[in-house]
Protein backbone atom coordinates (compact mmCIF):
# COMPACT_ATOMS: atom_id res chain seq x y z
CA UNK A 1 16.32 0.22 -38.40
CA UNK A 2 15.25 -1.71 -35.79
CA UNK A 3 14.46 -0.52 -32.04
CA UNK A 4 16.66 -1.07 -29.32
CA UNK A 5 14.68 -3.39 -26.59
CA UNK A 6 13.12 -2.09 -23.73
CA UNK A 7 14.56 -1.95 -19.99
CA UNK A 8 12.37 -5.48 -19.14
CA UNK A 9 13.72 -6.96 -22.17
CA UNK A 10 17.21 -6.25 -20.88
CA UNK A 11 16.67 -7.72 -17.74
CA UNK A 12 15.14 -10.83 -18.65
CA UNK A 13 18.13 -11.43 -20.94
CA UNK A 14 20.12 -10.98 -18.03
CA UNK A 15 18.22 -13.30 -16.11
CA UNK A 16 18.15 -15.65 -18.39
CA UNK A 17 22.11 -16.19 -18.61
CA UNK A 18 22.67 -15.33 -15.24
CA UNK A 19 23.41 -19.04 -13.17
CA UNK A 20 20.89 -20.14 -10.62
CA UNK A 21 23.37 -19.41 -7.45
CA UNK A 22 23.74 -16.03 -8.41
CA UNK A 23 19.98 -15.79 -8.37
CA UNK A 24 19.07 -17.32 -5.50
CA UNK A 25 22.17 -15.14 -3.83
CA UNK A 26 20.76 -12.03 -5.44
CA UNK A 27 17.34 -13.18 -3.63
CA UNK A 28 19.38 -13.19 -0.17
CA UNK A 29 20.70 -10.20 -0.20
CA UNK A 30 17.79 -8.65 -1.15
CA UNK A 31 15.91 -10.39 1.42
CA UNK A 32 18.68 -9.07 3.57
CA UNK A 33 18.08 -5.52 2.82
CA UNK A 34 14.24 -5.63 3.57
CA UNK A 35 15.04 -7.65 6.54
CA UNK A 36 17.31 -4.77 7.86
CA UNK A 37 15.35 -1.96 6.81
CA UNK A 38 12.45 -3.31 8.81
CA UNK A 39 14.35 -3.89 11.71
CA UNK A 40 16.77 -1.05 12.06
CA UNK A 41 14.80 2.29 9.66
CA UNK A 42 11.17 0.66 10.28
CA UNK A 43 10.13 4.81 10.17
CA UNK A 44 11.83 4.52 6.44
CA UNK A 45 9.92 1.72 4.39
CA UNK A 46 10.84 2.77 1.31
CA UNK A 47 14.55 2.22 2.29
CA UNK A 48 13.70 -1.75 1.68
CA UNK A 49 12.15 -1.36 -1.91
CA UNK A 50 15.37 -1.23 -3.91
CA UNK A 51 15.81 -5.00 -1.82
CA UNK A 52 12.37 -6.00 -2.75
CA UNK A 53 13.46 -5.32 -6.53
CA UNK A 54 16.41 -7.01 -6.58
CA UNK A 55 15.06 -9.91 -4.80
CA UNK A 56 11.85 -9.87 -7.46
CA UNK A 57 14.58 -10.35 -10.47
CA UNK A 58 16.33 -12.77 -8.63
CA UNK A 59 13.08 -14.93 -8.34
CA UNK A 60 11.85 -14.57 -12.02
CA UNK A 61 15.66 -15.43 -13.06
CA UNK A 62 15.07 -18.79 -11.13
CA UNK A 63 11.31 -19.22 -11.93
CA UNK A 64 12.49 -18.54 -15.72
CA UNK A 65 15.46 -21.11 -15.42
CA UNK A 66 13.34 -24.08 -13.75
CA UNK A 67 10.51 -22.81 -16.81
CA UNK A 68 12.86 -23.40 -19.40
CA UNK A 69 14.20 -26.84 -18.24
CA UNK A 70 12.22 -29.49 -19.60
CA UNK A 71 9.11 -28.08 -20.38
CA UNK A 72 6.98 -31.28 -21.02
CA UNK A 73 7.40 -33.34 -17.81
CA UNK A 74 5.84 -30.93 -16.12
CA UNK A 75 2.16 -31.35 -14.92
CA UNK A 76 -0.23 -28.41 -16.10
CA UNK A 77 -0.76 -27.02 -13.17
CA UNK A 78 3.39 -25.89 -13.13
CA UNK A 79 3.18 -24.89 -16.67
CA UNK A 80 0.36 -22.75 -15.42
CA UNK A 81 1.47 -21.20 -12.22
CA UNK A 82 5.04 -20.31 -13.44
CA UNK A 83 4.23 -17.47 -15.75
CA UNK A 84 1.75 -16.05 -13.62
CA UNK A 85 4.55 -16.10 -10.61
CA UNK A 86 7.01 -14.36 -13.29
CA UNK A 87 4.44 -11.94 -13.93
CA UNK A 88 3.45 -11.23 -10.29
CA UNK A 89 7.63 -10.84 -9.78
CA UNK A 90 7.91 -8.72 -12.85
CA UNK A 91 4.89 -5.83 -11.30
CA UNK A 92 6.28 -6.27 -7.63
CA UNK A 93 9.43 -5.46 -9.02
CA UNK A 94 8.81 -2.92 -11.11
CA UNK A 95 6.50 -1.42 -8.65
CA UNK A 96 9.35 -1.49 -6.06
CA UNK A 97 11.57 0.17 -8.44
CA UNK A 98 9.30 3.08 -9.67
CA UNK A 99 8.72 3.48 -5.82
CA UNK A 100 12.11 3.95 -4.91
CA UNK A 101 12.68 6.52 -7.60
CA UNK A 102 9.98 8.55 -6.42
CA UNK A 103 11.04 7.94 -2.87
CA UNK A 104 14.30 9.42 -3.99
CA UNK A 105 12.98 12.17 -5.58
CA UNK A 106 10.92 13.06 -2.82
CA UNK A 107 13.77 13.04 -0.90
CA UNK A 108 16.13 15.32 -2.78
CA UNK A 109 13.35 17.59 -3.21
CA UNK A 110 11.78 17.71 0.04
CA UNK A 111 15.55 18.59 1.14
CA UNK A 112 15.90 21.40 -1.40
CA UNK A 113 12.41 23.09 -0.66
CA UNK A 114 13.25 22.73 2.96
């Protein structure tokens, strides 16, 4: 029996079959939703964190997408830098997600104590 794979394994398989204009728009809106946070809650930061996730799977779809397009006529340097910007997206975004779920929480509880 195998085990089913994990939530980041799920994603990246998304990603990875998800097209490149869906990514980048996913990125926008994202973007969009930090943008307006900032501007119209800036009291409420962690309003913009589910944006920052969704643009930080947007970005490793696209960084995985231009990784797995021909590989070798790349210079080292790109070969280099790509994971590490996947894995930089991949703790933002998690980060950002964890956050927001304890945002929530602290939310819903904060009103129910009150």
């Amino acid at each position: 029996m195998t085990e089913p794979p994990g939530l980041l394994a799920v994603l990246a398989g998304r990603a990875r079959i998800t097209p490149d204009p869906w990514l980048v728009g996913l990125e926008s809106i994202g973007l969009m939703i930090v943008l307006a946070v900032i501007v119209w809650v800036p009291d409420s930061p962690s309003l913009a964190l589910p944006g920052v996730a969704l643009s930080m799977f947007g970005l490793w779809g696209v960084a995985e997408h231009v990784r797995q397009t021909n590989p070798l006529h790349r210079s080292r340097a790109i070969r280099v830098a790509l994971p590490l910007f996947q894995l930089l997206a991949v703790v933002a975004g998690t980060l950002a997600v964890v956050g927001a779920v304890y945002a929530a929480a602290g939310r819903l509880i904060g009103t129910v104590v009150s």
